[in-house]
N, C-alpha and C. Protein backbone atom coordinates (compact mmCIF):
# COMPACT_ATOMS: atom_id res chain seq x y z
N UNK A 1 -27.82 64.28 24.27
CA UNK A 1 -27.24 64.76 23.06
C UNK A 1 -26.85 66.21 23.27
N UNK A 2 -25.19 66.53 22.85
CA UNK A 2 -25.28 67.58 22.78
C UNK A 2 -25.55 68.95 21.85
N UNK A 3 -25.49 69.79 22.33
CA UNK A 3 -26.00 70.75 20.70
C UNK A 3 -24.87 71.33 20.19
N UNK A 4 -24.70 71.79 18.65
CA UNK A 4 -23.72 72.08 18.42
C UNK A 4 -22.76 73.51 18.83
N UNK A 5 -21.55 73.36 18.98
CA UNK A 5 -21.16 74.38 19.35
C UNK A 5 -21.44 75.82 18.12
N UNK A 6 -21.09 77.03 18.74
CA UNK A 6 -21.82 77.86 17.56
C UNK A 6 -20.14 77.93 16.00
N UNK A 7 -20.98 77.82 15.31
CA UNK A 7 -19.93 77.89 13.52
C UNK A 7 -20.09 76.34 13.54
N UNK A 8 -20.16 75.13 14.30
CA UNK A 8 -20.23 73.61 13.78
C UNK A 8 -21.42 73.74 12.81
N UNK A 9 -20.81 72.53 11.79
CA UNK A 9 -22.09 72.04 10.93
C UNK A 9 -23.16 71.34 11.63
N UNK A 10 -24.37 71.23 11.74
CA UNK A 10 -25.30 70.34 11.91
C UNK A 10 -25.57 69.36 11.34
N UNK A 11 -24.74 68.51 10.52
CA UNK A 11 -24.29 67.59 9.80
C UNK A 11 -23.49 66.73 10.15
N UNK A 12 -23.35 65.38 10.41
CA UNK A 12 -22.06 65.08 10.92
C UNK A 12 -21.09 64.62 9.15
N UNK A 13 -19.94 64.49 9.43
CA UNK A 13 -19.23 64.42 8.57
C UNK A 13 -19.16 62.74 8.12
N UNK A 14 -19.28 62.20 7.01
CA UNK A 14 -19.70 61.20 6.41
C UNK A 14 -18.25 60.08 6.58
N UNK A 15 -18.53 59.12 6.75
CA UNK A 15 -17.41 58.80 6.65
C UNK A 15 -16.88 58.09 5.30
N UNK A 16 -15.46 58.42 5.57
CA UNK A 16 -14.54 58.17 4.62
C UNK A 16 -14.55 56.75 3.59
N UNK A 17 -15.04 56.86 2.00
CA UNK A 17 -15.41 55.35 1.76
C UNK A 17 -14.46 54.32 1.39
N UNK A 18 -14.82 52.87 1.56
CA UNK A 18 -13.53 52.09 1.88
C UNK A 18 -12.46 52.49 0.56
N UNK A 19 -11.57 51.75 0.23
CA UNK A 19 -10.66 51.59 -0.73
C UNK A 19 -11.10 50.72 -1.57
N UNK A 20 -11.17 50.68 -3.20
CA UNK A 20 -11.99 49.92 -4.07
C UNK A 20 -10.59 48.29 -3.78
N UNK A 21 -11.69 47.39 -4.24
CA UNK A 21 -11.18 46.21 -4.30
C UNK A 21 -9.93 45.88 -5.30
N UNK A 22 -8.82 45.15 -5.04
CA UNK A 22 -7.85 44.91 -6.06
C UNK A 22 -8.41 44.51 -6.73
N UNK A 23 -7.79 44.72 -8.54
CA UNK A 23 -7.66 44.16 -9.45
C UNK A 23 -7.69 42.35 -9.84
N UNK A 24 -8.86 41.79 -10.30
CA UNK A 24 -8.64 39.84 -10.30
C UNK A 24 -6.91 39.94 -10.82
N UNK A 25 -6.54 38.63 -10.80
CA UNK A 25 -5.03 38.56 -11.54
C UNK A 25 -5.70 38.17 -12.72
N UNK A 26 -4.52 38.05 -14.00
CA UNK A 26 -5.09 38.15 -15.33
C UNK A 26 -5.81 37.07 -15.28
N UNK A 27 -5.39 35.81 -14.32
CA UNK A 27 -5.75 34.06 -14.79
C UNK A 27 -7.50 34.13 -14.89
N UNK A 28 -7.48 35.28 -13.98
CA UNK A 28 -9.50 35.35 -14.29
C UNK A 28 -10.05 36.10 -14.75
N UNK A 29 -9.62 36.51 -16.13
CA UNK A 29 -9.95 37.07 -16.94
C UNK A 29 -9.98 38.90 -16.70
N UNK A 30 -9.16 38.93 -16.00
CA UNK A 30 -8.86 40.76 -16.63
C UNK A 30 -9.08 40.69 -17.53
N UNK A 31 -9.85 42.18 -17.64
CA UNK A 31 -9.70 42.94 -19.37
C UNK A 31 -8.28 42.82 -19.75
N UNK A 32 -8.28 42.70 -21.24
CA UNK A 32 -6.70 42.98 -21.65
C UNK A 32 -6.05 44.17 -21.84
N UNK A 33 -4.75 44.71 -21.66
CA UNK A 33 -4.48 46.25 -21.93
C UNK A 33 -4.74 46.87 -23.10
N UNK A 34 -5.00 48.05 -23.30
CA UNK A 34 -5.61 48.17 -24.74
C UNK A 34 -4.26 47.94 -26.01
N UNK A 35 -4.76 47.62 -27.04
CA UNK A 35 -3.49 47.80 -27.95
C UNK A 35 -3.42 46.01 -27.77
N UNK A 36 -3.71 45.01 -26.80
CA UNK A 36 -3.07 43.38 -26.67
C UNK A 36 -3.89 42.99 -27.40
N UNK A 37 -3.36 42.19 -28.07
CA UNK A 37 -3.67 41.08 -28.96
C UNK A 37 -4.57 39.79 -27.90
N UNK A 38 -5.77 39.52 -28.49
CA UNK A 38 -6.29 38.51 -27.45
C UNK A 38 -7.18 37.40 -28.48
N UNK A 39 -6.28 36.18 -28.90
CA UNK A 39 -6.84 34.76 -29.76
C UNK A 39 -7.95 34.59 -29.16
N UNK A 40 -9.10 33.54 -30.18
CA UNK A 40 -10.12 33.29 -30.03
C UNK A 40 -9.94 32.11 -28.91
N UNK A 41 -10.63 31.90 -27.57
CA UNK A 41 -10.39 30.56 -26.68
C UNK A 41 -10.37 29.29 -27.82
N UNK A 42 -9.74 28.68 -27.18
CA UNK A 42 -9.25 27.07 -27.94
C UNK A 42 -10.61 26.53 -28.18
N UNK A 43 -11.51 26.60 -27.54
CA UNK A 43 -12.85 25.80 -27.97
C UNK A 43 -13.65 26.52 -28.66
N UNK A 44 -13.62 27.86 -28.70
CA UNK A 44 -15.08 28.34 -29.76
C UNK A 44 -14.52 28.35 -31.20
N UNK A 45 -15.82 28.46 -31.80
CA UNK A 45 -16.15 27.86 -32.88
C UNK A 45 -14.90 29.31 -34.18
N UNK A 46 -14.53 28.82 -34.92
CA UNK A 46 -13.66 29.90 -35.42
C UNK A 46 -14.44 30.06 -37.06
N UNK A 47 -14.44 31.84 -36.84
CA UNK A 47 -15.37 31.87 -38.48
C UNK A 47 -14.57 31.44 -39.42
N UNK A 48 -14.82 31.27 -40.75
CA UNK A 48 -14.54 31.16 -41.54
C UNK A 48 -12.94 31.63 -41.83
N UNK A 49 -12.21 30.99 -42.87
CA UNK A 49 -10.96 32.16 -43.44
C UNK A 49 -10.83 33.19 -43.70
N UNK A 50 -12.17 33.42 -44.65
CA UNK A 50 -12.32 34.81 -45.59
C UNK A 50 -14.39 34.63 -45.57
N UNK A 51 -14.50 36.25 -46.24
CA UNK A 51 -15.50 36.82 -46.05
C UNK A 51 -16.45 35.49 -46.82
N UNK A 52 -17.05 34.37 -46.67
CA UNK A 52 -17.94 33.87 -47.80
C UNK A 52 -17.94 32.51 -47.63
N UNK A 53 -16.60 32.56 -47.18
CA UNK A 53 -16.41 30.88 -46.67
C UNK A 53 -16.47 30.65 -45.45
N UNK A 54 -16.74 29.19 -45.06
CA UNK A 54 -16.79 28.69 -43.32
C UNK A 54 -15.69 27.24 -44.02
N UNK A 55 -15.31 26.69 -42.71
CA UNK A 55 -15.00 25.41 -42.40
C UNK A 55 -15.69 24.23 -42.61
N UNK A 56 -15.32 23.51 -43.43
CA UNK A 56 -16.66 22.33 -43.85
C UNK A 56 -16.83 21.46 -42.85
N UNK A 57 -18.11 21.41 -42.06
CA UNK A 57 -17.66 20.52 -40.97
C UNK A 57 -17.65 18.59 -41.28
N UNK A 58 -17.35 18.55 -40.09
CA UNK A 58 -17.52 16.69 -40.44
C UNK A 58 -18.51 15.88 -41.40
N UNK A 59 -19.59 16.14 -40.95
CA UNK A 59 -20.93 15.56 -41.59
C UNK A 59 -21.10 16.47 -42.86
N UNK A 60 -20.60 17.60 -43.22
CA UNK A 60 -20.86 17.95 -44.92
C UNK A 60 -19.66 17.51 -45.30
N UNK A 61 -18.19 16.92 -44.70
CA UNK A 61 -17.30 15.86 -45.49
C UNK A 61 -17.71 14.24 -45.16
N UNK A 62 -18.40 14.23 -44.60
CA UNK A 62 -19.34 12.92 -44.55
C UNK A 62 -20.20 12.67 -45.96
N UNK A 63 -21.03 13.78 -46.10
CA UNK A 63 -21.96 13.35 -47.26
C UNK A 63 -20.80 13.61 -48.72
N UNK A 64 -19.70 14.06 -48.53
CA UNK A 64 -19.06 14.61 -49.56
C UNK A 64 -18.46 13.44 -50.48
N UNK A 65 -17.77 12.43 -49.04
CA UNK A 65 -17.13 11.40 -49.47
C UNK A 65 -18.30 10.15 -49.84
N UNK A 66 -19.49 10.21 -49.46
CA UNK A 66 -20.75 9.33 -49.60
C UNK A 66 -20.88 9.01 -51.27
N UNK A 67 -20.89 10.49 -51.53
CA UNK A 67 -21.29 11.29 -53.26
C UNK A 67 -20.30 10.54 -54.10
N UNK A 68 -18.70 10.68 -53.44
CA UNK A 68 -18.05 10.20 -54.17
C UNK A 68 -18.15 8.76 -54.42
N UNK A 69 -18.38 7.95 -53.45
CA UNK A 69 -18.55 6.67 -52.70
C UNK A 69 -19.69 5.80 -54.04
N UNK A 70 -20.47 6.26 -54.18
CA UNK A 70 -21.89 5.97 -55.63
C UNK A 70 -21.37 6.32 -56.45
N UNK A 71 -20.41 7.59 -56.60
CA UNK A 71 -19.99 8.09 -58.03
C UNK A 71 -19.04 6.83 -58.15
N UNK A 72 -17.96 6.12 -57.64
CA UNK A 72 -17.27 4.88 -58.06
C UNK A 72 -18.15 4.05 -57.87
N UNK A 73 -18.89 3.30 -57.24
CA UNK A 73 -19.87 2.36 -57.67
C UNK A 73 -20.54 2.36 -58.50
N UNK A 74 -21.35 3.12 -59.21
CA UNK A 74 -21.81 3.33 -60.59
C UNK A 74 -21.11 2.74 -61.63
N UNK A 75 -19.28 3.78 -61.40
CA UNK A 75 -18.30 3.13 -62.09
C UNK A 75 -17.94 2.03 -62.24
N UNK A 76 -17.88 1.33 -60.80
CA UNK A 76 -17.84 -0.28 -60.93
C UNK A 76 -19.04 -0.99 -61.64
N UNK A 77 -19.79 -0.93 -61.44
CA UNK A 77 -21.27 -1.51 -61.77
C UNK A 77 -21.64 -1.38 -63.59
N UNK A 78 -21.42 -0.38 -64.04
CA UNK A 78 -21.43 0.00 -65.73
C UNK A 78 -20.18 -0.80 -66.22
N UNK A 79 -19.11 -0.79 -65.84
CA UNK A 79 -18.15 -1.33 -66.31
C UNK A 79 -17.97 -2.77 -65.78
N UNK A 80 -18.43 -3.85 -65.03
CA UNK A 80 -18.79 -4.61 -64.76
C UNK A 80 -19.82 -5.36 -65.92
N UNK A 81 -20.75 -4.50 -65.61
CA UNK A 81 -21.90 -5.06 -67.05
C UNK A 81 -21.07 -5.18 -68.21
N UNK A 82 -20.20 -4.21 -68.66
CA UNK A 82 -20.38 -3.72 -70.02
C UNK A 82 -19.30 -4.96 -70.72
N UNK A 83 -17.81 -4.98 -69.82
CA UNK A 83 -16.38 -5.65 -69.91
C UNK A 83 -16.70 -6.81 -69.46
N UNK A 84 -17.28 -7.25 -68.11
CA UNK A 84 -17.37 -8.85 -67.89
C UNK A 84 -18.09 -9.78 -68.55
N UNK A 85 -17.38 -10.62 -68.96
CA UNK A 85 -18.57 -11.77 -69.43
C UNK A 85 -18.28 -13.11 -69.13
N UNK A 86 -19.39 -13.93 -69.54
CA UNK A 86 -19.18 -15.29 -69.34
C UNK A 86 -19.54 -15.99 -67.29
N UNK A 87 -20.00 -15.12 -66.93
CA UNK A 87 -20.41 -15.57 -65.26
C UNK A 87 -21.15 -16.66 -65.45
N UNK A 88 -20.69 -18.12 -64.94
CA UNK A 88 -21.39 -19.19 -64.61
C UNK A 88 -21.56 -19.49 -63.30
N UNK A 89 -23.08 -19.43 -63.38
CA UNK A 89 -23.53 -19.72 -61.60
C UNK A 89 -23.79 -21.38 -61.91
N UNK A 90 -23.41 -22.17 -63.17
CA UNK A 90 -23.47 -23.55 -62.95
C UNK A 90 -22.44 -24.46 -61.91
N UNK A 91 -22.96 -25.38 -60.93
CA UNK A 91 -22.45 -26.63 -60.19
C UNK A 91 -22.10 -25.00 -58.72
N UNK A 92 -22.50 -24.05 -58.65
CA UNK A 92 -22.25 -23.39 -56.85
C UNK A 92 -20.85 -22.54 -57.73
N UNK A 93 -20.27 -22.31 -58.85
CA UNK A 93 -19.25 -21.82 -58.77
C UNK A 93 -19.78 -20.63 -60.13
N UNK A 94 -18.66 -19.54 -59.68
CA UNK A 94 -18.76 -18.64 -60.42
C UNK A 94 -17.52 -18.54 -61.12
N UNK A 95 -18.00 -18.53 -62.94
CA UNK A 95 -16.42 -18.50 -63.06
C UNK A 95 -16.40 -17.23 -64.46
N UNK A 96 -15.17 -16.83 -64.19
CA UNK A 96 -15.54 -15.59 -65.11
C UNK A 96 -14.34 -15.73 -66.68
N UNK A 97 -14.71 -15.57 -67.32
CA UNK A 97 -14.61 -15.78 -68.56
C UNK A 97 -13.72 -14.89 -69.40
N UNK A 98 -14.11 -13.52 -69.24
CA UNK A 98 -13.53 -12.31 -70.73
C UNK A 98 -13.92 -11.30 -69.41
N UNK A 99 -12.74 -10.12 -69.03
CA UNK A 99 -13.05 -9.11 -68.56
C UNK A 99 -12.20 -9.24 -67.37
N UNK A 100 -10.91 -10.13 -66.58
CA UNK A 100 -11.17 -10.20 -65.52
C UNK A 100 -9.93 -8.38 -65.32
N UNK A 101 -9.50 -8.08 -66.29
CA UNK A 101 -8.77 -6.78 -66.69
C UNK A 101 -9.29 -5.87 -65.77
N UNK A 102 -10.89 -5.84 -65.77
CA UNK A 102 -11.80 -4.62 -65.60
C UNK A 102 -11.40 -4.22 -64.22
N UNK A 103 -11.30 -5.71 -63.25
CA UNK A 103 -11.13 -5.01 -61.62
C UNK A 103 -10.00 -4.49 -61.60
N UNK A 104 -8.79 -4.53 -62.20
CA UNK A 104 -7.49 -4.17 -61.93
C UNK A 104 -7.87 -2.93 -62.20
N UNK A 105 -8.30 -2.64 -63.47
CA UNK A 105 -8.47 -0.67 -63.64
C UNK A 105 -9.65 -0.35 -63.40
N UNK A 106 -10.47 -0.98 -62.22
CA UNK A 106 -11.29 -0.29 -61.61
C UNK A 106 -10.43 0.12 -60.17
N UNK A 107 -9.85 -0.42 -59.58
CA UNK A 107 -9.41 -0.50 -58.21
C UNK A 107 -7.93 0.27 -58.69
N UNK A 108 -7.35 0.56 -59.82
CA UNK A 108 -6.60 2.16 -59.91
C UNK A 108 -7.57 3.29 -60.20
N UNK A 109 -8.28 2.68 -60.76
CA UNK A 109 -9.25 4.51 -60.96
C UNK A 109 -9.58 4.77 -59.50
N UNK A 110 -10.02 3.37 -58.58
CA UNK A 110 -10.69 4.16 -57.23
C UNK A 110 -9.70 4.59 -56.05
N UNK A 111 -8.44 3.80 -56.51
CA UNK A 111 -6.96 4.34 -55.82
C UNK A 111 -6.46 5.78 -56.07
N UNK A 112 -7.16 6.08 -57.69
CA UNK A 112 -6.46 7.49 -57.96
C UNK A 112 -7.29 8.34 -58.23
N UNK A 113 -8.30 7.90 -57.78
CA UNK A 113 -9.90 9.24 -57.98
C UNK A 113 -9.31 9.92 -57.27
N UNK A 114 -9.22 10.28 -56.01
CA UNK A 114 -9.01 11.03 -54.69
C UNK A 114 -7.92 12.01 -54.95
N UNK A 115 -6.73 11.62 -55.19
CA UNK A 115 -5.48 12.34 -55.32
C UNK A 115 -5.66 12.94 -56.10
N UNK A 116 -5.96 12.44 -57.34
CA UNK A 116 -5.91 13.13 -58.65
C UNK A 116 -6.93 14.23 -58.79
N UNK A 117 -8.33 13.74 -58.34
CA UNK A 117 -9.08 14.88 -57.95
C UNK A 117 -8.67 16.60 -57.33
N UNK A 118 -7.71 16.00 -55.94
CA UNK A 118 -7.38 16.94 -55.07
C UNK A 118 -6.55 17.83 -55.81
N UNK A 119 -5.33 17.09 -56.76
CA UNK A 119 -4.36 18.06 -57.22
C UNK A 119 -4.63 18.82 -58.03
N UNK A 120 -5.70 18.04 -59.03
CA UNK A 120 -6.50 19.07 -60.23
C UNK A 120 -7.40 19.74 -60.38
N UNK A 121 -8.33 19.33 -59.64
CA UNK A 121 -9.46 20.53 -59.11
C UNK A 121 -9.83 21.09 -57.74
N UNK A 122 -8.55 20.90 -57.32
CA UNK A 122 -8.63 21.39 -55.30
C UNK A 122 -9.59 20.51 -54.65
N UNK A 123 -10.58 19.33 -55.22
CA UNK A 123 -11.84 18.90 -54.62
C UNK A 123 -12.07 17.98 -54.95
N UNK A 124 -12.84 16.84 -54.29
CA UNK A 124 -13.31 15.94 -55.46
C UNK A 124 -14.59 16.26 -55.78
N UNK A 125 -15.24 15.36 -56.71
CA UNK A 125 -16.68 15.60 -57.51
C UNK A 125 -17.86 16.03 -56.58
N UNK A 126 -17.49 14.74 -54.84
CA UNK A 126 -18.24 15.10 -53.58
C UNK A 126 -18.39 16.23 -53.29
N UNK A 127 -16.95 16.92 -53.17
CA UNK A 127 -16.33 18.39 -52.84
C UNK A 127 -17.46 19.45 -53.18
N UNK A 128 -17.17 18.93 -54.78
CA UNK A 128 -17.65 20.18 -55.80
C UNK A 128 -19.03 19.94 -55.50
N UNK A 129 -19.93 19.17 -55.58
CA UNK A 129 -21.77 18.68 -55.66
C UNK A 129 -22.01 20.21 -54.23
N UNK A 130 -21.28 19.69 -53.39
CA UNK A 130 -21.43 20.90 -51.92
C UNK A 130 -20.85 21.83 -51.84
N UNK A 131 -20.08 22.48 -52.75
CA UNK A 131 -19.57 23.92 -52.95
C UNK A 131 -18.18 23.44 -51.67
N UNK A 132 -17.44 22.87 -51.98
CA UNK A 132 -16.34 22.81 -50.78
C UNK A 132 -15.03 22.65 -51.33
N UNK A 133 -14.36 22.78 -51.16
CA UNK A 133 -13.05 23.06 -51.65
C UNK A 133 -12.11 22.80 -50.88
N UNK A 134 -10.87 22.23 -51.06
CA UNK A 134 -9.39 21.98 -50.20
C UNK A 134 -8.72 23.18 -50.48
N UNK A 135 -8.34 24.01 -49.66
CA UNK A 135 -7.26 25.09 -49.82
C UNK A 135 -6.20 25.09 -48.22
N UNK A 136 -5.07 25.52 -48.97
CA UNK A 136 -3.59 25.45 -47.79
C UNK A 136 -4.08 26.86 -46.93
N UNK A 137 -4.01 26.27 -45.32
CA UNK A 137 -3.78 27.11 -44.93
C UNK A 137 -2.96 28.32 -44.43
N UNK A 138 -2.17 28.39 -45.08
CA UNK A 138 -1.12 29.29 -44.75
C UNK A 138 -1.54 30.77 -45.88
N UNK A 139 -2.04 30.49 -46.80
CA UNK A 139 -2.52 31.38 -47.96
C UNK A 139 -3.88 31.60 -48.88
N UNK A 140 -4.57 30.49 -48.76
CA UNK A 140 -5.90 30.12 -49.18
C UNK A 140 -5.42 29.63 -50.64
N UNK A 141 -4.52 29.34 -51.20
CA UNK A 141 -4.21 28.85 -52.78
C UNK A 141 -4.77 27.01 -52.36
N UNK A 142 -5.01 26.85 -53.43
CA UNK A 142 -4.81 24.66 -53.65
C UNK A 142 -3.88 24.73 -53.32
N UNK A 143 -3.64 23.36 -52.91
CA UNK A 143 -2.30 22.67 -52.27
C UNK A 143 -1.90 22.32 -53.50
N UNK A 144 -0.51 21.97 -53.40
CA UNK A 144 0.32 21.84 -54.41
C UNK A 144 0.66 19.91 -54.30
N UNK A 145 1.49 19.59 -55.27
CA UNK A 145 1.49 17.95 -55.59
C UNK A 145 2.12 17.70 -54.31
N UNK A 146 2.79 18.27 -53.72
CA UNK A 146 3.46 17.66 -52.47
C UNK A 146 2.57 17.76 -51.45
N UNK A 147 1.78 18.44 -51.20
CA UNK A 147 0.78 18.51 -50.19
C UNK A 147 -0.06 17.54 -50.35
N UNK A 148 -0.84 17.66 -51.85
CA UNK A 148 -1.66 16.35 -52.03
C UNK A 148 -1.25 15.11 -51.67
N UNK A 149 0.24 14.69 -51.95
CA UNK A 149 0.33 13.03 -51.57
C UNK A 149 0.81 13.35 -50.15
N UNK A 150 1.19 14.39 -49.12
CA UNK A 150 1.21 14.36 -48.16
C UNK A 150 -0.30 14.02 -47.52
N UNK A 151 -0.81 14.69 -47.91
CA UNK A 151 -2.64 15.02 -47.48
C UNK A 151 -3.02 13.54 -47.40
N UNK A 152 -2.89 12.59 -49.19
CA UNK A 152 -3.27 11.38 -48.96
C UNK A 152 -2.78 10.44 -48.53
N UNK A 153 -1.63 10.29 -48.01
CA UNK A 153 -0.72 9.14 -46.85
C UNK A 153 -1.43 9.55 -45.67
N UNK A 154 -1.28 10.60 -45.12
CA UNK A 154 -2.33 10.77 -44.12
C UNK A 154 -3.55 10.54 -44.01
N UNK A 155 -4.56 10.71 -45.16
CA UNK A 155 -5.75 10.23 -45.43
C UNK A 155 -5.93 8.88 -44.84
N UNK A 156 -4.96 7.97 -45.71
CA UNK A 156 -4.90 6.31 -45.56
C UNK A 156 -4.56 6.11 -44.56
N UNK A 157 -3.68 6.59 -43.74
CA UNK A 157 -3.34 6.33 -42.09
C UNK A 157 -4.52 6.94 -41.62
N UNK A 158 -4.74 8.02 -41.67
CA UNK A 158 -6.17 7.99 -40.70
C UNK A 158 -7.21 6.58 -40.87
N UNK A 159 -7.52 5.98 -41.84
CA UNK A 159 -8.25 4.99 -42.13
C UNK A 159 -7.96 4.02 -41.60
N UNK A 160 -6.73 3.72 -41.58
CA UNK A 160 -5.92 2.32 -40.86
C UNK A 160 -6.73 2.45 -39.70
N UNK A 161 -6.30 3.79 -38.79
CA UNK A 161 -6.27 3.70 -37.56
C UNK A 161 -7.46 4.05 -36.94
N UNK A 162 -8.64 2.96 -37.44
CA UNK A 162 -10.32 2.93 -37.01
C UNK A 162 -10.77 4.79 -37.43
N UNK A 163 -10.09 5.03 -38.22
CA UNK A 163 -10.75 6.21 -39.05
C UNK A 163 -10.77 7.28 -37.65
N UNK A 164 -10.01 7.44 -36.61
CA UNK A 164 -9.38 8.07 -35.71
C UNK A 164 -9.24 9.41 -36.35
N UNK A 165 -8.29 9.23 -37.06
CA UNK A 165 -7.32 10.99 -37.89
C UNK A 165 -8.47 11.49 -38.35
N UNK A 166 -9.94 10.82 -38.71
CA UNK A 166 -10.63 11.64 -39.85
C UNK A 166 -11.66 11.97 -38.48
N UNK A 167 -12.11 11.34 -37.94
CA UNK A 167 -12.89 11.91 -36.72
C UNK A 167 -12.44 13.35 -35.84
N UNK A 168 -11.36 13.56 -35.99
CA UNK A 168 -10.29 14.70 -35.33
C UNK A 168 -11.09 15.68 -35.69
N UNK A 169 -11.53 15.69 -37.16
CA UNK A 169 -12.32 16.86 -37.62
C UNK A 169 -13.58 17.22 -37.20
N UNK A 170 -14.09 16.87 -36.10
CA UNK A 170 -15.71 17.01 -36.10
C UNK A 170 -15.62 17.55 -34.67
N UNK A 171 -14.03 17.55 -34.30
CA UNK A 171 -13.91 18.10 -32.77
C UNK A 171 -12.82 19.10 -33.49
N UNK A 172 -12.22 19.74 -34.21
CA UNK A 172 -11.07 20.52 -34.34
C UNK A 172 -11.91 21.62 -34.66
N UNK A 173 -11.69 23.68 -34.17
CA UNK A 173 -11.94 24.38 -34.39
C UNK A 173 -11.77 24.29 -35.92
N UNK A 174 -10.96 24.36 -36.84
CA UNK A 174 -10.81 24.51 -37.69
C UNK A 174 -11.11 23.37 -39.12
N UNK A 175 -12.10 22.26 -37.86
CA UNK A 175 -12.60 21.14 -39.01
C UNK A 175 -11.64 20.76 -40.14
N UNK A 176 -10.20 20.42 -39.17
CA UNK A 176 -9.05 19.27 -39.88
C UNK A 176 -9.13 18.59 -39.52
N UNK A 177 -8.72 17.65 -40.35
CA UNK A 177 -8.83 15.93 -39.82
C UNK A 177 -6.92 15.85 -39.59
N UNK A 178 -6.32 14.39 -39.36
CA UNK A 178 -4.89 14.86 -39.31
C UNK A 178 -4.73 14.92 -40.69
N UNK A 179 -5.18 14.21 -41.80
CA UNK A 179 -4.47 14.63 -42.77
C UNK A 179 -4.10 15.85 -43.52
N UNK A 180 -5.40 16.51 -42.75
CA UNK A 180 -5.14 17.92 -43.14
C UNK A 180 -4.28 18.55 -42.26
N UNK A 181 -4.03 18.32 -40.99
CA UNK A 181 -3.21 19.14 -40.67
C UNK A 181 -1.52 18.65 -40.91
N UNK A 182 -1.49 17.65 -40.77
CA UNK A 182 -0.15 17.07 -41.95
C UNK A 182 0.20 18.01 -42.65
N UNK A 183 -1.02 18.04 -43.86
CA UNK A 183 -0.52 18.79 -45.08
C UNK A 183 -0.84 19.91 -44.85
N UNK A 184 -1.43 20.65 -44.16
CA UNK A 184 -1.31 21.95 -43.87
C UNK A 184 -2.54 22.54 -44.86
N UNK A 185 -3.62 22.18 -44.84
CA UNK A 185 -4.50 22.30 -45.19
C UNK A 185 -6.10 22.28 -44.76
N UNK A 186 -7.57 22.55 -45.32
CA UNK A 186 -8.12 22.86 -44.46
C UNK A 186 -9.62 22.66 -45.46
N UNK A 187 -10.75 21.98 -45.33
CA UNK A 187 -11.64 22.35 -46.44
C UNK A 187 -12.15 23.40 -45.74
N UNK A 188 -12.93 24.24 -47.13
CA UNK A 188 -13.69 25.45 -47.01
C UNK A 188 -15.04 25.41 -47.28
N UNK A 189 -15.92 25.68 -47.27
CA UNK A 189 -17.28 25.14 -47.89
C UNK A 189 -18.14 26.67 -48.51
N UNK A 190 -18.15 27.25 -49.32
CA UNK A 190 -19.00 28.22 -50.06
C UNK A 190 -20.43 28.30 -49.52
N UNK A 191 -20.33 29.71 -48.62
CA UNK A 191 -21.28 29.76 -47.75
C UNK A 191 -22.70 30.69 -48.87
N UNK A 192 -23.98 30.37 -49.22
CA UNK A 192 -24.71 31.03 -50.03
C UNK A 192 -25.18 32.16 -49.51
N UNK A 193 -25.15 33.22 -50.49
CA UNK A 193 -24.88 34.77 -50.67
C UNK A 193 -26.20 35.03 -50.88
């Protein structure tokens, strides 16, 4: 080893450190530039519209439509007793007598519970029992009469089609089924304060 010449440092000089690594490309998640706009990923869960409300999910429009489901059976069942008469279970046959009126305007009341519900109180009775509500998404107002019978043609096609359109909702960020997104709409559910 030699020694240093005289004025050298007794130090050797460090070497030079590498060059930092490039930048990922955006596809793997760079930060975004400041000031960019960056949507919630397609799969997480999206809060609510507004400060109070969430998205009603599947299973609280499960028990919603259940509620309603007894609330017309009741209806059938009282009005059954009250209007039918004359049922003979004599010789294996049933034959009905005075009342047969009742099923025709039971099966419009249970044709027009739903709609009529939606247009006049944003909800049905199910709706309301769970604090949930139908509102458009484009503004948070009730849907209007055209939305409603849009909403319920879609309703009934979802049903046709092994209840497909209404299952959509229990996988959609925004817990629509198609009929809601048809009509451009969305339930909300009144989150407690």
């Amino acid at each position: 080893m030699q020694s240093p010449a005289p004025g050298e440092s007794t130090q050797s000089q460090a070497p030079a450190a590498p060059p930092p690594p490039p930048a990922p490309p955006a596809a793997y998640g760079a930060p975004p530039e400041a000031g960019q706009w960056v949507g919630p990923p397609t799969q997480q869960a999206v809060a609510g519209p507004a400060p109070g409300l969430a998205y009603a999910g599947f299973w609280w429009r499960v028990a919603a439509t259940l509620i309603d489901d007894v609330l017309l059976f009741i209806i059938l069942f009282i009005g059954g007793r009250a209007f039918v008469k004359g049922i003979d279970y004599g010789n294996g046959n049933i034959v009905i007598t005075e009342g047969q009126w009742w099923w025709v305007v039971w099966g419009i009341v249970a044709t027009l519970y739903v709609p009529v519900t939606w247009a006049m109180l944003g909800e049905t009775i199910g709706h309301r029992v769970l604090g949930m509500e139908i509102r458009r998404v484009d503004d948070g107002q009730r849907p209007g009469a055209g939305q409603v019978v849009v909403r319920y043609l879609g309703y009934l096609a979802s049903s046709i089609i092994i209840g497909i359109g209404l299952l959509i909702a229990a996988f959609d960020v925004r817990k629509q089924g198609l009929h809601d997104k048809l009509a451009g709409t969305a339930v909300v559910r009144r989150l407690p304060t």
